[in-house]
PDB file of N, CA and C in Angstrom:
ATOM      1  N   UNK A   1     -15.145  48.797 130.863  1.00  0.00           N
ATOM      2  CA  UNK A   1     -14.699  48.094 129.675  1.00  0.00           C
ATOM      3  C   UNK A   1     -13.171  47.978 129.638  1.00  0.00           C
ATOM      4  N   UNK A   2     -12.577  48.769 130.379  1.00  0.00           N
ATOM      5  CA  UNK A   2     -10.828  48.657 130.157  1.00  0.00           C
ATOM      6  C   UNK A   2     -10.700  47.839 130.843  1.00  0.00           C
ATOM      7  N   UNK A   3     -11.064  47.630 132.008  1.00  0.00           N
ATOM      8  CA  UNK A   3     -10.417  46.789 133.199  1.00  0.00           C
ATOM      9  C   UNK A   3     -10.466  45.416 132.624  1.00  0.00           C
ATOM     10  N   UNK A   4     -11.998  45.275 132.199  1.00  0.00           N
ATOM     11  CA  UNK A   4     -12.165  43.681 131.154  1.00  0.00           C
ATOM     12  C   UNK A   4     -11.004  43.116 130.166  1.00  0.00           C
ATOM     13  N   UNK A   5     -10.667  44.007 129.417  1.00  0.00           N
ATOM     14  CA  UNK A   5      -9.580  43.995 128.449  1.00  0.00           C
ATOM     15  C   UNK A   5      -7.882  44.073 129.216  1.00  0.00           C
ATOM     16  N   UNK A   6      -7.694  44.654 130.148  1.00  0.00           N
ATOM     17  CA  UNK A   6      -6.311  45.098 130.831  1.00  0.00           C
ATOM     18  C   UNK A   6      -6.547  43.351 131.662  1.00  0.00           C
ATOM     19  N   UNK A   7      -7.757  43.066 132.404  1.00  0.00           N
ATOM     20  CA  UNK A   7      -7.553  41.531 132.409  1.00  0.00           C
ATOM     21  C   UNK A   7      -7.134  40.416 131.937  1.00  0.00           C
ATOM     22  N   UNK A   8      -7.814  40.346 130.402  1.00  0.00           N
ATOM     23  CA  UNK A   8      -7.950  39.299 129.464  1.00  0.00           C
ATOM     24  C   UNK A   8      -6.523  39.443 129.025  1.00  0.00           C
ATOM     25  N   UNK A   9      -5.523  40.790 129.328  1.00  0.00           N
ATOM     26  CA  UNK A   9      -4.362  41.145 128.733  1.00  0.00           C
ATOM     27  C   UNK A   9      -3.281  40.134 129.229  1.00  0.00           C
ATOM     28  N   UNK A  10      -3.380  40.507 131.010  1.00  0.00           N
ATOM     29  CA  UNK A  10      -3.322  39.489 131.541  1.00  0.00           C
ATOM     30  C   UNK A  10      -2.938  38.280 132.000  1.00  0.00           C
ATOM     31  N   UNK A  11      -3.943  37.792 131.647  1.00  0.00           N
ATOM     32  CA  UNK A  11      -4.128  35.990 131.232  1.00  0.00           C
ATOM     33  C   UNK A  11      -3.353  35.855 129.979  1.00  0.00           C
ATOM     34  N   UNK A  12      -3.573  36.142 129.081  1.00  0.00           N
ATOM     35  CA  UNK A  12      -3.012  35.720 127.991  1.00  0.00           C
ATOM     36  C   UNK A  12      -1.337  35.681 127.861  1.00  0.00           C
ATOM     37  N   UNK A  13      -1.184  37.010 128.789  1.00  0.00           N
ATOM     38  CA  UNK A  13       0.223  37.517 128.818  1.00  0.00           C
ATOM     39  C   UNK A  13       0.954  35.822 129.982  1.00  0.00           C
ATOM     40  N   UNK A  14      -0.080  35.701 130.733  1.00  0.00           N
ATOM     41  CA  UNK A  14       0.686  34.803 131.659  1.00  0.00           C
ATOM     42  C   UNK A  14       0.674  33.605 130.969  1.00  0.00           C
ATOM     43  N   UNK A  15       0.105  32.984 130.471  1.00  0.00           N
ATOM     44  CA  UNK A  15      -0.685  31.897 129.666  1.00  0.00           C
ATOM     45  C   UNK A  15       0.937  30.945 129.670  1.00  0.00           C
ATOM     46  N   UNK A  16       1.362  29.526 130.266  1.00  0.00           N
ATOM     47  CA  UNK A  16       2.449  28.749 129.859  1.00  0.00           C
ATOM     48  C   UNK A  16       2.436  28.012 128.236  1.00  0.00           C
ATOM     49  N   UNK A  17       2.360  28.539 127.434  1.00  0.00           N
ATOM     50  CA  UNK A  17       2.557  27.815 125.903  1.00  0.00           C
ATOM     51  C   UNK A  17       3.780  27.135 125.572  1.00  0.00           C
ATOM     52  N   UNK A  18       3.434  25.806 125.262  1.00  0.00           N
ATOM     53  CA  UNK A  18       4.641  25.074 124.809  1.00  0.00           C
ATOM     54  C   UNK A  18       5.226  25.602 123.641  1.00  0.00           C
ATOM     55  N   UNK A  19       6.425  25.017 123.320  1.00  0.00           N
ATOM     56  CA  UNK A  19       7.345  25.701 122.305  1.00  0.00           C
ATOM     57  C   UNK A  19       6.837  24.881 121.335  1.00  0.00           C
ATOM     58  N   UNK A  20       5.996  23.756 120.998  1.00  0.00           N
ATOM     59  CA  UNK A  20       5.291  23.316 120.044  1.00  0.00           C
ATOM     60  C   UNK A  20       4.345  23.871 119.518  1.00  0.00           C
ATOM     61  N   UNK A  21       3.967  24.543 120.406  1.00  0.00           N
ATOM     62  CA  UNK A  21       2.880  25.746 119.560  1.00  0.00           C
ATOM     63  C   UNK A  21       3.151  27.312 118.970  1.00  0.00           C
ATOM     64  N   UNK A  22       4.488  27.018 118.507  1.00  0.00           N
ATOM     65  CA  UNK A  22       5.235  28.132 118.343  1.00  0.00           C
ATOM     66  C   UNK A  22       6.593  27.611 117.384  1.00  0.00           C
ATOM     67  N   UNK A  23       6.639  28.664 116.712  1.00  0.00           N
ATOM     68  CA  UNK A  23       7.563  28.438 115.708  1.00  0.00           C
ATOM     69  C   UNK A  23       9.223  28.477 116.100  1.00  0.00           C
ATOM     70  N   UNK A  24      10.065  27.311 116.352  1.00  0.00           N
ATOM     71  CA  UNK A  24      11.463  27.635 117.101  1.00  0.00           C
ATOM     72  C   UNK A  24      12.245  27.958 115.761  1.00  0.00           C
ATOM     73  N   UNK A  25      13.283  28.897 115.966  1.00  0.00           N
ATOM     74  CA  UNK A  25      14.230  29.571 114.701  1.00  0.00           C
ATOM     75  C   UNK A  25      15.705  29.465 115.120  1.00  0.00           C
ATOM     76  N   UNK A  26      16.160  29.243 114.583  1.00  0.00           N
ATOM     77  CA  UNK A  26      17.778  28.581 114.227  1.00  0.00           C
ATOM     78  C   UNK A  26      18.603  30.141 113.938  1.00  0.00           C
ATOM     79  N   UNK A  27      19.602  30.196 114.681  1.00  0.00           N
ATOM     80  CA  UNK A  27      20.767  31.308 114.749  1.00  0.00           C
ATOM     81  C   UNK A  27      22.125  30.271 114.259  1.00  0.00           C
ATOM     82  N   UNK A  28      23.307  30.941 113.994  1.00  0.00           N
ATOM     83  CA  UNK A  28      24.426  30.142 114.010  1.00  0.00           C
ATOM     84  C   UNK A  28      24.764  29.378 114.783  1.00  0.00           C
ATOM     85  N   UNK A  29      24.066  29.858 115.988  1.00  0.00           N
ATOM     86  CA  UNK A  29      24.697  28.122 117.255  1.00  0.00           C
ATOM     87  C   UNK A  29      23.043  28.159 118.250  1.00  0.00           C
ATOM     88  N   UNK A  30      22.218  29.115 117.941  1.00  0.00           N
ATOM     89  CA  UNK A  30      20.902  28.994 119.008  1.00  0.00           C
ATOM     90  C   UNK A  30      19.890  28.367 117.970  1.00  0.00           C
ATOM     91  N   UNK A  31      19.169  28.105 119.334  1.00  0.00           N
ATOM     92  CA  UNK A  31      17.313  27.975 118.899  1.00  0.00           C
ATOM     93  C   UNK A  31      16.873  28.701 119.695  1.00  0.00           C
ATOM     94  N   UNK A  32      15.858  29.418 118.891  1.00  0.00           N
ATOM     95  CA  UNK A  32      14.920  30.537 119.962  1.00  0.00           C
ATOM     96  C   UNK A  32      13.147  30.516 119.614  1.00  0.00           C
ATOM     97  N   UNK A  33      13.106  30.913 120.981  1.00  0.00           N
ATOM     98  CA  UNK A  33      11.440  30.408 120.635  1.00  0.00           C
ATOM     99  C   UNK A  33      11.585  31.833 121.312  1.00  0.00           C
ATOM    100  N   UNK A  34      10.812  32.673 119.935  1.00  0.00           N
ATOM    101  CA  UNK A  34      10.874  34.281 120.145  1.00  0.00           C
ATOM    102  C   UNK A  34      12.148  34.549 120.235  1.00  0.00           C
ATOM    103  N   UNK A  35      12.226  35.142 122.039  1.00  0.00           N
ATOM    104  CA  UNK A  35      13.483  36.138 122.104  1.00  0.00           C
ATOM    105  C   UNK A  35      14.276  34.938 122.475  1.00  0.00           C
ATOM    106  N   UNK A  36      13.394  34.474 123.249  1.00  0.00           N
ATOM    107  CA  UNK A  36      14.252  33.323 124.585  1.00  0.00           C
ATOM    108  C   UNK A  36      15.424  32.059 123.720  1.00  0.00           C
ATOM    109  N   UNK A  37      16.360  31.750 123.907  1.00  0.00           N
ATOM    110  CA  UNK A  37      17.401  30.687 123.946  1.00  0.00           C
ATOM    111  C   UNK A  37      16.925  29.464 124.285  1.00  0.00           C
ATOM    112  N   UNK A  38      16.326  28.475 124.117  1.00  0.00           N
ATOM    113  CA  UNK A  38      15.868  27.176 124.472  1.00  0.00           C
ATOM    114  C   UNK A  38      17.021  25.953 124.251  1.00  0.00           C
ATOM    115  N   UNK A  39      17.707  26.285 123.571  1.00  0.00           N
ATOM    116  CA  UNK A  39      19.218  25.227 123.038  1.00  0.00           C
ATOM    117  C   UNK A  39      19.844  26.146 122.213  1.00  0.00           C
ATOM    118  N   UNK A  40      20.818  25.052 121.771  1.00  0.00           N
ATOM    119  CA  UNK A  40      22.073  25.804 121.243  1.00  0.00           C
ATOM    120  C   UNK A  40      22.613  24.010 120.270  1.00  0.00           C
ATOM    121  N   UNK A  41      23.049  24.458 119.005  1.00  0.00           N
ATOM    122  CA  UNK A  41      23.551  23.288 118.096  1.00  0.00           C
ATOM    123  C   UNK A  41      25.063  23.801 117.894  1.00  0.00           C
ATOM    124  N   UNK A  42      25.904  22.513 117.827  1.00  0.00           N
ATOM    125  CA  UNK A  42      26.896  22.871 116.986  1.00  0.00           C
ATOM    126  C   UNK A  42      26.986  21.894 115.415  1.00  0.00           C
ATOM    127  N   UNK A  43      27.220  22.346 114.370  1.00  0.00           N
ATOM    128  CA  UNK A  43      27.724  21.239 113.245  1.00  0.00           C
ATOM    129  C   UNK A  43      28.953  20.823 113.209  1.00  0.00           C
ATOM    130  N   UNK A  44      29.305  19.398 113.178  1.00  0.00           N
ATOM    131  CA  UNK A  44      30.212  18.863 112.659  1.00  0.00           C
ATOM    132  C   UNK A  44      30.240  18.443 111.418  1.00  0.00           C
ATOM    133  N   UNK A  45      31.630  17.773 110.340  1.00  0.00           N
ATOM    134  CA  UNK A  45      31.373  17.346 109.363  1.00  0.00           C
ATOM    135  C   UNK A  45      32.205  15.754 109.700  1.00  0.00           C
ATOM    136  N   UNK A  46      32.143  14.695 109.225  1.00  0.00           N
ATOM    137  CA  UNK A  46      32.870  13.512 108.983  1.00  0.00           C
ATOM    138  C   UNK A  46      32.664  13.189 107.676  1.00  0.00           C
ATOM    139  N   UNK A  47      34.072  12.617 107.377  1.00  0.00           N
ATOM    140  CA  UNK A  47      34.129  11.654 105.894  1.00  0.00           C
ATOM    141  C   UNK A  47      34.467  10.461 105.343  1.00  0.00           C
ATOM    142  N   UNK A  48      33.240   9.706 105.275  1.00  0.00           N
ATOM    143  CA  UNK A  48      33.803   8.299 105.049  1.00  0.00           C
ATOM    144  C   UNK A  48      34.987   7.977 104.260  1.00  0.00           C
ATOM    145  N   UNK A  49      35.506   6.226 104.912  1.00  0.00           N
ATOM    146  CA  UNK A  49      36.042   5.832 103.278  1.00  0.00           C
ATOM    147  C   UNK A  49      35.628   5.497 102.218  1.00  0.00           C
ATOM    148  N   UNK A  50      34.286   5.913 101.560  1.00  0.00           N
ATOM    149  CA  UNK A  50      33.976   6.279 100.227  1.00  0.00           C
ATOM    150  C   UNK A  50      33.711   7.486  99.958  1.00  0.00           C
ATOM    151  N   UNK A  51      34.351   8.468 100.413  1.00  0.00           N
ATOM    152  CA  UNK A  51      33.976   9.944 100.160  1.00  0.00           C
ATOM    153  C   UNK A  51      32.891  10.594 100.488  1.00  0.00           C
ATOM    154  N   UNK A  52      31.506  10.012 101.251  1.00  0.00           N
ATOM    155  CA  UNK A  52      30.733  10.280 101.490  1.00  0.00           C
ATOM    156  C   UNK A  52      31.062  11.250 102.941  1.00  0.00           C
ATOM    157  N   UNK A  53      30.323  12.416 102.765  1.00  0.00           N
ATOM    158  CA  UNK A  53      30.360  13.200 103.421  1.00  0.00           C
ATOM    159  C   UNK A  53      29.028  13.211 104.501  1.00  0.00           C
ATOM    160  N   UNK A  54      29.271  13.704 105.820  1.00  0.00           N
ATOM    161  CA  UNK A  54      27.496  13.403 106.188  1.00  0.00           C
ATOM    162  C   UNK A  54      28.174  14.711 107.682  1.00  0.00           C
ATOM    163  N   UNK A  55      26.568  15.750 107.768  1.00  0.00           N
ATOM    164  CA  UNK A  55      26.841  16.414 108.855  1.00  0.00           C
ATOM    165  C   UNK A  55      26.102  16.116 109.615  1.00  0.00           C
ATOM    166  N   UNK A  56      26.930  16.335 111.051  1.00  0.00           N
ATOM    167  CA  UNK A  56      25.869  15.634 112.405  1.00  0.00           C
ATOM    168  C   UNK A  56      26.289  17.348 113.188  1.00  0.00           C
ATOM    169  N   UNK A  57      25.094  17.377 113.878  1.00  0.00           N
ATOM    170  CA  UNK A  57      24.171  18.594 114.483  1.00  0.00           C
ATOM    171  C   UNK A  57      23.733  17.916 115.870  1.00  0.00           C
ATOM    172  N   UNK A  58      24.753  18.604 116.940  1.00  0.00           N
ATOM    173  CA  UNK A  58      24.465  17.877 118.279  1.00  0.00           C
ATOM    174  C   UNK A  58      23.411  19.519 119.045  1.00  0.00           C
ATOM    175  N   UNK A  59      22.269  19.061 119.440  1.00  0.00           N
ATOM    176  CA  UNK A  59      21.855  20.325 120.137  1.00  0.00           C
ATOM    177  C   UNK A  59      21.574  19.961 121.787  1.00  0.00           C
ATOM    178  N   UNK A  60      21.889  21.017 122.484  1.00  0.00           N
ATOM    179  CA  UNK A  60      22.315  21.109 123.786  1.00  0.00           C
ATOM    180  C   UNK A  60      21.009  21.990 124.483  1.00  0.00           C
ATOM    181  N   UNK A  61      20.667  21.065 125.898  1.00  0.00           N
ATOM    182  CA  UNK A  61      19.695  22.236 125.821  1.00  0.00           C
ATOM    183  C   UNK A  61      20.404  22.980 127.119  1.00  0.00           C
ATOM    184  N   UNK A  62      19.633  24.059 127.528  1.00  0.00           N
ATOM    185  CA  UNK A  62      19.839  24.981 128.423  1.00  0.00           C
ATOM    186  C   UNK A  62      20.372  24.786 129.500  1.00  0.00           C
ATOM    187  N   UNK A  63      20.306  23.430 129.903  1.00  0.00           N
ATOM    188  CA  UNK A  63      21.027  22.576 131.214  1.00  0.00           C
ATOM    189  C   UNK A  63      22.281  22.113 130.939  1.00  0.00           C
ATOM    190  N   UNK A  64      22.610  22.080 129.384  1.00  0.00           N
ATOM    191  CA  UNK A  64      23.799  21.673 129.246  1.00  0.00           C
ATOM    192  C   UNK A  64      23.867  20.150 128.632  1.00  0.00           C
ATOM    193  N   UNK A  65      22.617  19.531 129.036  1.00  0.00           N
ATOM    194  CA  UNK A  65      22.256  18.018 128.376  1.00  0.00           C
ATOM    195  C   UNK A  65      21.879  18.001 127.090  1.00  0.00           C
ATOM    196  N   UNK A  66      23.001  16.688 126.480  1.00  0.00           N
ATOM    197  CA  UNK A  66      22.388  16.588 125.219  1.00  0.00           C
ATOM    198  C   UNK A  66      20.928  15.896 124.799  1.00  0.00           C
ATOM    199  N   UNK A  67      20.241  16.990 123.878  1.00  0.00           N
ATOM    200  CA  UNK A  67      18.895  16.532 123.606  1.00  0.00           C
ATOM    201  C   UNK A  67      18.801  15.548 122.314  1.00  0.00           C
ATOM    202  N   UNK A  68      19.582  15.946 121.475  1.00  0.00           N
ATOM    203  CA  UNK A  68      19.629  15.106 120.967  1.00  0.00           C
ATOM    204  C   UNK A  68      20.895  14.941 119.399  1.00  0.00           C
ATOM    205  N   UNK A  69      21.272  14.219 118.711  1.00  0.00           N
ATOM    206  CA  UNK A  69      22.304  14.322 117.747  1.00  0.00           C
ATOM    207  C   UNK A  69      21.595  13.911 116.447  1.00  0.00           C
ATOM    208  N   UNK A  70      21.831  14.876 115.169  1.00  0.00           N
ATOM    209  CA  UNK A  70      20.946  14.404 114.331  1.00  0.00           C
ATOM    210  C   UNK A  70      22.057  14.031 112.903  1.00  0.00           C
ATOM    211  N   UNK A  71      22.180  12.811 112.740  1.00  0.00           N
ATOM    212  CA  UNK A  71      23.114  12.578 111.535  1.00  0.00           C
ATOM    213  C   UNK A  71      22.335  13.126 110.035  1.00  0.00           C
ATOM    214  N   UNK A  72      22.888  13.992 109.039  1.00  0.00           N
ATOM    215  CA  UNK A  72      22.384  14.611 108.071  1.00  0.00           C
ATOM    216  C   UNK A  72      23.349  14.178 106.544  1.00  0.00           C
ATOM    217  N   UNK A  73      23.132  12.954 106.025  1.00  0.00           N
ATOM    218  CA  UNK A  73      24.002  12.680 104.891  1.00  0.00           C
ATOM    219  C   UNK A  73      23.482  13.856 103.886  1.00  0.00           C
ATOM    220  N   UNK A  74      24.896  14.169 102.857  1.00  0.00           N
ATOM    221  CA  UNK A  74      24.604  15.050 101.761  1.00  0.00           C
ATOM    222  C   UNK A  74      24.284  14.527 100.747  1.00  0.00           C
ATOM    223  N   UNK A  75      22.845  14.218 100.239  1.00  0.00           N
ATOM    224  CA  UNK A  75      22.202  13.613  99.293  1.00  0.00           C
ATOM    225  C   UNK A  75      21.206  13.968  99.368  1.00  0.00           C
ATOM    226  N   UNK A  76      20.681  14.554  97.952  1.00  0.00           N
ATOM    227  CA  UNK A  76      19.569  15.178  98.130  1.00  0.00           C
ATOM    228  C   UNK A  76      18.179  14.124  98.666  1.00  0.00           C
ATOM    229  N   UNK A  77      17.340  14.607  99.182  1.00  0.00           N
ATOM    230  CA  UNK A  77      16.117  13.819  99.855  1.00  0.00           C
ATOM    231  C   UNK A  77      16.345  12.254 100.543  1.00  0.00           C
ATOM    232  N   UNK A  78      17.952  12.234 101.030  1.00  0.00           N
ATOM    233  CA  UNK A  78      18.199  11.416 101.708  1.00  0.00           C
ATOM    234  C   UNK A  78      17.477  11.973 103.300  1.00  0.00           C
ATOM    235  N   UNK A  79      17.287  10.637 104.063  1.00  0.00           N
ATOM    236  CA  UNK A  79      16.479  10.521 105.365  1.00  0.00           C
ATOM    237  C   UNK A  79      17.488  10.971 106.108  1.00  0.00           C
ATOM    238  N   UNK A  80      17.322  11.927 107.424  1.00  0.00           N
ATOM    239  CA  UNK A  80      17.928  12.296 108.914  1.00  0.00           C
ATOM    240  C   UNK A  80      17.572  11.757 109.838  1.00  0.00           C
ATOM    241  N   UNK A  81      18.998  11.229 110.561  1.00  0.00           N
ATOM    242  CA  UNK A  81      18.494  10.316 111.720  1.00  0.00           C
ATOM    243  C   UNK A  81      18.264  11.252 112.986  1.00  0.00           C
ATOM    244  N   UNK A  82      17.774  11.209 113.146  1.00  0.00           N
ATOM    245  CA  UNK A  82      17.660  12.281 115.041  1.00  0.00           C
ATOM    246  C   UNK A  82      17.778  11.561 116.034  1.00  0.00           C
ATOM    247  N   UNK A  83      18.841  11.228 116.836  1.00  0.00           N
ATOM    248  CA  UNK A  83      18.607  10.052 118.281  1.00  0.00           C
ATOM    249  C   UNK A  83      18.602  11.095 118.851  1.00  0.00           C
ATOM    250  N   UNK A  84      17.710  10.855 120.079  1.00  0.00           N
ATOM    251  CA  UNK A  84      17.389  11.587 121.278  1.00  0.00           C
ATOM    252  C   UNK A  84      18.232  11.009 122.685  1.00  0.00           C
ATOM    253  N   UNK A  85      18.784  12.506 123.224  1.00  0.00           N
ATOM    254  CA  UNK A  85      20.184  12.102 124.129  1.00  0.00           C
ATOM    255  C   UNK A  85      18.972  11.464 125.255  1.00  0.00           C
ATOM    256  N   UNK A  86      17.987  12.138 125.756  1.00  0.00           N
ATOM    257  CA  UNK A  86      17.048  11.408 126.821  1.00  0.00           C
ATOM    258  C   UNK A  86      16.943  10.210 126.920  1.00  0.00           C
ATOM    259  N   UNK A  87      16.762   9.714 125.879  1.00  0.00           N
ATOM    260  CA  UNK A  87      15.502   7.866 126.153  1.00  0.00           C
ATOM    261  C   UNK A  87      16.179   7.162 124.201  1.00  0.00           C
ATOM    262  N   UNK A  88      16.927   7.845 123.550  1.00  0.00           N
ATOM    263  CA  UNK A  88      17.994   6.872 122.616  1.00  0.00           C
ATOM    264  C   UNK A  88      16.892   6.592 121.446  1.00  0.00           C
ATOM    265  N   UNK A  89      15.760   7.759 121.498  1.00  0.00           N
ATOM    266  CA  UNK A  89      15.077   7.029 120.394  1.00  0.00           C
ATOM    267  C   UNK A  89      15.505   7.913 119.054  1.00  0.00           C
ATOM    268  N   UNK A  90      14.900   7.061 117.434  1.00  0.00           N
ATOM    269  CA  UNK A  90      15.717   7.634 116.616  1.00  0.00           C
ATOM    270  C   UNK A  90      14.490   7.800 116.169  1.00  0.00           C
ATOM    271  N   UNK A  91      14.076   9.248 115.368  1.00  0.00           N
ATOM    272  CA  UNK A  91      13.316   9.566 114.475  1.00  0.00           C
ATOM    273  C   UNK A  91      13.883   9.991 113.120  1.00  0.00           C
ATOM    274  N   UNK A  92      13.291   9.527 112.012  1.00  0.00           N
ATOM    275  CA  UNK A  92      13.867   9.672 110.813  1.00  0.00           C
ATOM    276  C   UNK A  92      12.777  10.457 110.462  1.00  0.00           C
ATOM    277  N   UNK A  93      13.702  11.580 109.945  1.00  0.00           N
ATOM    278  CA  UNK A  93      12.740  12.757 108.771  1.00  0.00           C
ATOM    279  C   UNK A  93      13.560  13.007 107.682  1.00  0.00           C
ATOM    280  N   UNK A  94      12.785  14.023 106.735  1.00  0.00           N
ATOM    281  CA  UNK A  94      13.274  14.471 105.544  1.00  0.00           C
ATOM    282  C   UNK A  94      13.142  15.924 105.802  1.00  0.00           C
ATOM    283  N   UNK A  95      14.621  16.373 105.427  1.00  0.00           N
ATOM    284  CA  UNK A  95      14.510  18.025 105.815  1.00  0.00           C
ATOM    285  C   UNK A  95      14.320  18.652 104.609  1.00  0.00           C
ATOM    286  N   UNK A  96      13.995  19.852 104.199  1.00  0.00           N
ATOM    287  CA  UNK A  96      13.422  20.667 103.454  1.00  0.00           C
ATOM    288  C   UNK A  96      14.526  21.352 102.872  1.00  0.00           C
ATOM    289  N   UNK A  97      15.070  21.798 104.413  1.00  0.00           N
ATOM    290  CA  UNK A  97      16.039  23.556 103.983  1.00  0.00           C
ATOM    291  C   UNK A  97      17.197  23.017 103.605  1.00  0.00           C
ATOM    292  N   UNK A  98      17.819  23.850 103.097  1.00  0.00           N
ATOM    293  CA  UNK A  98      18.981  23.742 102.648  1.00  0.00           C
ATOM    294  C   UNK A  98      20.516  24.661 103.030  1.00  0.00           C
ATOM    295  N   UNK A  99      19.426  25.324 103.888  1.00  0.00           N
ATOM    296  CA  UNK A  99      20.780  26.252 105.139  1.00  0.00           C
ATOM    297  C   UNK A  99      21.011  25.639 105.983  1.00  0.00           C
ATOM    298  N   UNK A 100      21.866  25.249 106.703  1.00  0.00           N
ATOM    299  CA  UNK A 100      22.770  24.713 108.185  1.00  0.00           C
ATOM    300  C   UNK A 100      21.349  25.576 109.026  1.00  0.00           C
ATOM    301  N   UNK A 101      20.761  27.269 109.122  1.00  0.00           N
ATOM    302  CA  UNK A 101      20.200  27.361 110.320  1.00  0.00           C
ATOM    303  C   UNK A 101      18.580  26.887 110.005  1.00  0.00           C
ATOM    304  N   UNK A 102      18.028  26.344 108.889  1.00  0.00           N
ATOM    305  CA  UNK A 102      16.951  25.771 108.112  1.00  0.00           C
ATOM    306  C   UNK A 102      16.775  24.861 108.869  1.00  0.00           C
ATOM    307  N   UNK A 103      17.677  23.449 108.109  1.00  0.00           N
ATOM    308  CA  UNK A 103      17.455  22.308 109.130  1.00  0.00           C
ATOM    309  C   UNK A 103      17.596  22.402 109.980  1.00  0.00           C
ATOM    310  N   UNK A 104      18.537  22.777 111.181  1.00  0.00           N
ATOM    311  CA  UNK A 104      18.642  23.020 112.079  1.00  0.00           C
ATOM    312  C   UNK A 104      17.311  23.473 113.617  1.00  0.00           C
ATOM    313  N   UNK A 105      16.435  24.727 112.732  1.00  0.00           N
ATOM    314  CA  UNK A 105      15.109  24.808 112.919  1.00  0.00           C
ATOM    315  C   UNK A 105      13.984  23.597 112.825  1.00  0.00           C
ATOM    316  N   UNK A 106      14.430  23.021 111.540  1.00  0.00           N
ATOM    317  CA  UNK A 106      13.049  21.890 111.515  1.00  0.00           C
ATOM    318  C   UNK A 106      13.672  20.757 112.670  1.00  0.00           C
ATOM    319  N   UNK A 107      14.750  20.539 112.684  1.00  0.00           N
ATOM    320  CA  UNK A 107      15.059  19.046 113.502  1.00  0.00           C
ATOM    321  C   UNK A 107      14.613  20.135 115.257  1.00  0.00           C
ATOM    322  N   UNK A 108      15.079  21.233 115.405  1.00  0.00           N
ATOM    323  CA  UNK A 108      14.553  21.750 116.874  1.00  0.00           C
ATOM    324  C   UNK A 108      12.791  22.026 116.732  1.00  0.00           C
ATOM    325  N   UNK A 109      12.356  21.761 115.935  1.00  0.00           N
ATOM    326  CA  UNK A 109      10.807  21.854 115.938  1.00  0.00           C
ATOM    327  C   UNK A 109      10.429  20.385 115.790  1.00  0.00           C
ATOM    328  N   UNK A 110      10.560  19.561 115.942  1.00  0.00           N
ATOM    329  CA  UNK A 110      10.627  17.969 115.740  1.00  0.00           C
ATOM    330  C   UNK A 110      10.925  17.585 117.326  1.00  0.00           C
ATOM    331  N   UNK A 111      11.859  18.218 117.936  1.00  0.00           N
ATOM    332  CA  UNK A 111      11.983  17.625 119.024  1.00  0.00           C
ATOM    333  C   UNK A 111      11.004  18.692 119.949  1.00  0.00           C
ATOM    334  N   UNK A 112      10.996  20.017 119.806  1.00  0.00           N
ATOM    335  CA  UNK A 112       9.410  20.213 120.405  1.00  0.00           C
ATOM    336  C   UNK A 112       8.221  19.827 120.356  1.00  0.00           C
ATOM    337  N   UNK A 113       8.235  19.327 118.808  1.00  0.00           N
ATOM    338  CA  UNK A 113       6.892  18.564 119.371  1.00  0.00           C
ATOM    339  C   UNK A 113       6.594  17.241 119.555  1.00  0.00           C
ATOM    340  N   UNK A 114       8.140  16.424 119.963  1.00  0.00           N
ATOM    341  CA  UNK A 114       8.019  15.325 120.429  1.00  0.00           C
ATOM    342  C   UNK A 114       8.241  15.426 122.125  1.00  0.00           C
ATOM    343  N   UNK A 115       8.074  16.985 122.572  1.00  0.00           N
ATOM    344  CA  UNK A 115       8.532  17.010 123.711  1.00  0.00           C
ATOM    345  C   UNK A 115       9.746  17.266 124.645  1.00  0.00           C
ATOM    346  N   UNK A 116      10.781  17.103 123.078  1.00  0.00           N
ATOM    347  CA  UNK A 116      12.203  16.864 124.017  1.00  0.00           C
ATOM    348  C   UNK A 116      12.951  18.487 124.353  1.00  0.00           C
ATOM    349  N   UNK A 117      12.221  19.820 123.550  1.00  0.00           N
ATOM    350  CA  UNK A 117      13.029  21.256 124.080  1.00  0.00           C
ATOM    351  C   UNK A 117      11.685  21.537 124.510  1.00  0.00           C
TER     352      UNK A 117
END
């Protein structure tokens, strides 16, 4: 009966799981899926000439390539643009959090499960 179980231990232990099936979490400049480092963001701020303020969040992945840049205007339940550095496509979402490492998490869980960390 152990050996069955020290098997199944195993497999599971080896098992390749995408980072879409897993919750990625936002540090001051990482994303981590668990322990591991998968990218890294920095924030910028710019300010229009109407005072409008808007932060863009470039995240980098592990190679050093940008994955993608996500423009974030400050208005509440205003839309985020996400272009993807790969293939230039833009996905628009609505973020939730309201911490820099919040969104930060949802836009790196957006591009896992579009594939791109």
């Amino acid at each position: 009966m152990k050996k069955v179980l020290f098997c199944i231990g195993l497999l599971i232990a080896g098992a390749n799981f995408s980072y879409a099936q897993s919750t990625l979490t936002a540090s001051a400049t990482e994303i981590k899926n668990g322990n591991n480092v998968v990218a890294t963001y920095t924030r910028t701020e710019t300010r229009a000439q109407d005072d409008k303020v808007t932060m863009i969040m470039t995240f980098t992945g592990k190679d050093g390539s940008e994955v993608a840049i996500a423009t974030i205007p400050y208005q509440q339940n205003a839309p985020t643009t996400v272009k993807t550095g790969k293939d230039g496509q833009k996905h628009i979402i609505t973020l939730k959090g309201k911490m820099d490492t919040d969104m930060a998490a949802e836009i790196a869980n957006l591009l896992a499960e579009k594939k791109y960390l």
